[in-house]
C-alpha atoms as a PDB file:
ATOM      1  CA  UNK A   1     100.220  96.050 123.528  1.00  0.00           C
ATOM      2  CA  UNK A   2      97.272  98.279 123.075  1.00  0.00           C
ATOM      3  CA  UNK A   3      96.897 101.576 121.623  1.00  0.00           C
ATOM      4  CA  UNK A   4      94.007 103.115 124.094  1.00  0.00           C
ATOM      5  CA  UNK A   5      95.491 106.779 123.011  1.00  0.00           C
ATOM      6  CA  UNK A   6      94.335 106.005 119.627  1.00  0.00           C
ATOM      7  CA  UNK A   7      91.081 108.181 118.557  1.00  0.00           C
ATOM      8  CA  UNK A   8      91.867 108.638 114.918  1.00  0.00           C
ATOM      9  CA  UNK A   9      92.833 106.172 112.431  1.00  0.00           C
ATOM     10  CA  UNK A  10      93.394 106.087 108.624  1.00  0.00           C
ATOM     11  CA  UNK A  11      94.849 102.857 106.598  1.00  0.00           C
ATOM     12  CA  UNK A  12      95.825 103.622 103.025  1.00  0.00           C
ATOM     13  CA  UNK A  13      96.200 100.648 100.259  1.00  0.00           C
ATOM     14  CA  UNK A  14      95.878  97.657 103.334  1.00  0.00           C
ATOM     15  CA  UNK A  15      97.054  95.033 100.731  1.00  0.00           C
ATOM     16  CA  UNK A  16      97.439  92.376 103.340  1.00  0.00           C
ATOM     17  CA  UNK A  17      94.194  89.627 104.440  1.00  0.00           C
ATOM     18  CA  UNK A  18      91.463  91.345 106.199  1.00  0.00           C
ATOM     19  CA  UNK A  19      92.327  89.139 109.239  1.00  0.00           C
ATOM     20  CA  UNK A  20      95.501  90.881 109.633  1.00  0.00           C
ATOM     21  CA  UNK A  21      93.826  93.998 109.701  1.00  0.00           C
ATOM     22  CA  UNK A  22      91.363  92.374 112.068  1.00  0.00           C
ATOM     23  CA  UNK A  23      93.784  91.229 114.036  1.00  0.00           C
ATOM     24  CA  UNK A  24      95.948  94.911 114.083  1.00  0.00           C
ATOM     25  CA  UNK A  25      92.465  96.852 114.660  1.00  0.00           C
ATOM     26  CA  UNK A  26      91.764  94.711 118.137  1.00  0.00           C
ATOM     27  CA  UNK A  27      94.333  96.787 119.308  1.00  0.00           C
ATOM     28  CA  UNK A  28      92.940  99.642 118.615  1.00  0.00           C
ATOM     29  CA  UNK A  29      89.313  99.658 120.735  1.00  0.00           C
ATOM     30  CA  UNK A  30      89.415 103.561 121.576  1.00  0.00           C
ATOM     31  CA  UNK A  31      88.924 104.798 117.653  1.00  0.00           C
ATOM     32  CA  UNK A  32      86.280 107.043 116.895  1.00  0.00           C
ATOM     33  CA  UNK A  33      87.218 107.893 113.407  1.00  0.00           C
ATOM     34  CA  UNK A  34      88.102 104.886 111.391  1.00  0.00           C
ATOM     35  CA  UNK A  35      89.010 105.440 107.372  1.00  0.00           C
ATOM     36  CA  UNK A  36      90.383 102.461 105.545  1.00  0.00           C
ATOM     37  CA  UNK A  37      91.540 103.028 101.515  1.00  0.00           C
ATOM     38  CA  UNK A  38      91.885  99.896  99.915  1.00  0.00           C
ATOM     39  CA  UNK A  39      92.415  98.057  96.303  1.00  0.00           C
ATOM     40  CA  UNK A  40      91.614  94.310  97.945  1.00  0.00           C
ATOM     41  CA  UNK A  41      88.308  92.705  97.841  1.00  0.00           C
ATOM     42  CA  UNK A  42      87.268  93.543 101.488  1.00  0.00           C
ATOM     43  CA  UNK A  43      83.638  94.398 100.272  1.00  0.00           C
ATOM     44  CA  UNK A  44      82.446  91.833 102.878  1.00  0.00           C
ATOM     45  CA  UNK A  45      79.432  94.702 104.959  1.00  0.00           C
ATOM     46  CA  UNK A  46      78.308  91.722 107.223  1.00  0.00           C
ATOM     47  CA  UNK A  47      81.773  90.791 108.549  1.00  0.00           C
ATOM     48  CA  UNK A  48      82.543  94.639 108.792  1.00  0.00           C
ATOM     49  CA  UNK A  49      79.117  95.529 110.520  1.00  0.00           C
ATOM     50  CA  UNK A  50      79.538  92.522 112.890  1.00  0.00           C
ATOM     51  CA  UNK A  51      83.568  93.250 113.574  1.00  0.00           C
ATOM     52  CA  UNK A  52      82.649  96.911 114.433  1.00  0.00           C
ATOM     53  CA  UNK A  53      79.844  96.515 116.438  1.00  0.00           C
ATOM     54  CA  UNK A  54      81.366  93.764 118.721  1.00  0.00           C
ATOM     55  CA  UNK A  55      85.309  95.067 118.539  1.00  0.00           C
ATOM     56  CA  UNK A  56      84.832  99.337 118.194  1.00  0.00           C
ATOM     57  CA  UNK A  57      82.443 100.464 120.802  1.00  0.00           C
ATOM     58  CA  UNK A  58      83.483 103.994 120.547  1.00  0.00           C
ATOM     59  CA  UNK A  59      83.606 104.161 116.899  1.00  0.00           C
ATOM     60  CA  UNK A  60      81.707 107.069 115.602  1.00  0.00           C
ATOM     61  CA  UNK A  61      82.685 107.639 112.080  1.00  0.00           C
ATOM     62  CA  UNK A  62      83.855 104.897 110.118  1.00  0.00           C
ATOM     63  CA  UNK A  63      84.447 105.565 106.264  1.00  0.00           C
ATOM     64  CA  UNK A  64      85.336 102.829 103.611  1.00  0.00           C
ATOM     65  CA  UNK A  65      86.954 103.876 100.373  1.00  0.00           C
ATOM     66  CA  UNK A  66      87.937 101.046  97.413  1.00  0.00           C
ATOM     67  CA  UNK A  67      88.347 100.988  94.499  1.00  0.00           C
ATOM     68  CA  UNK A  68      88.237  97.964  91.280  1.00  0.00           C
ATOM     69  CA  UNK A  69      90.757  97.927  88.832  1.00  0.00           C
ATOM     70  CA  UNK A  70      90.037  94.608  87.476  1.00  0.00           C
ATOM     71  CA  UNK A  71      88.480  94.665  83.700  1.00  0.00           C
ATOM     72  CA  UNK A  72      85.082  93.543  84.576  1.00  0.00           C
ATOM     73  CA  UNK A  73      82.654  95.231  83.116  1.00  0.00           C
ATOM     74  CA  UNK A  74      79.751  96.347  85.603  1.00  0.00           C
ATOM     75  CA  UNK A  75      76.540  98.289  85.439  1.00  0.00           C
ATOM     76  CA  UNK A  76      75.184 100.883  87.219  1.00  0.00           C
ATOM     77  CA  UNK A  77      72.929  98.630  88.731  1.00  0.00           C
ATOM     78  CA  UNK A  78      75.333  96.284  90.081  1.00  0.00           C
ATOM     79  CA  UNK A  79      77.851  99.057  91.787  1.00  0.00           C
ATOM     80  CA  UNK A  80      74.585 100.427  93.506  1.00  0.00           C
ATOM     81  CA  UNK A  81      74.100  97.017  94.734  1.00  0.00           C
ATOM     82  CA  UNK A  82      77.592  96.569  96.153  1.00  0.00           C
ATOM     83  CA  UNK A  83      76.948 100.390  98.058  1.00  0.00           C
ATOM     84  CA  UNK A  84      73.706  99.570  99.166  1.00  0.00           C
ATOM     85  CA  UNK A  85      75.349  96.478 100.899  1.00  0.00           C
ATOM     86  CA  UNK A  86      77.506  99.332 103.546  1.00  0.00           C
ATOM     87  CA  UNK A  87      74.398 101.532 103.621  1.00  0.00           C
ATOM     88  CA  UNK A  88      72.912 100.648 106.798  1.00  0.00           C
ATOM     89  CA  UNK A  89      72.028 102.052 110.427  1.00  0.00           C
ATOM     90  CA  UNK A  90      74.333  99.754 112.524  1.00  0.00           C
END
């Protein structure tokens, strides 16, 4: 099953592994707008960069929203380091 119809795609609150999302988003190889919401640790840029630019050839737009609610107490320095990490040109 494949879902080549699909162009647009938004995931709220994927509480599930990231290689079940993986695994879901293979199916999905005609996106061009990808948005993913998420509370999970899925903050891995590398795996993302490397899963979209071998698995979502179309993909134009792909927008990554999450969110900590742990109590760990972080600077400003170190959220700017975990952005900078999805800030590139792939």
């Amino acid at each position: 099953m494949h879902f080549q119809q699909l162009t647009s795609l938004t995931i709220e609150d994927f509480h599930a592994p990231i290689d079940e999302l993986e695994s879901f988003l293979l199916l999905t190889s005609s996106l061009h707008y990808l948005k993913l919401t998420n509370g999970e640790n899925m903050l891995d840029s590398k795996r993302w960069e490397q899963f979209i630019s071998i698995n979502l050839h179309q993909l134009e737009k792909f927008e990554f929203y999450f969110y900590d609610w742990r109590p760990i107490e972080h600077t400003p320095t170190d959220l700017e380091l975990i952005i900078d990490k999805f800030r590139t040109r792939f």
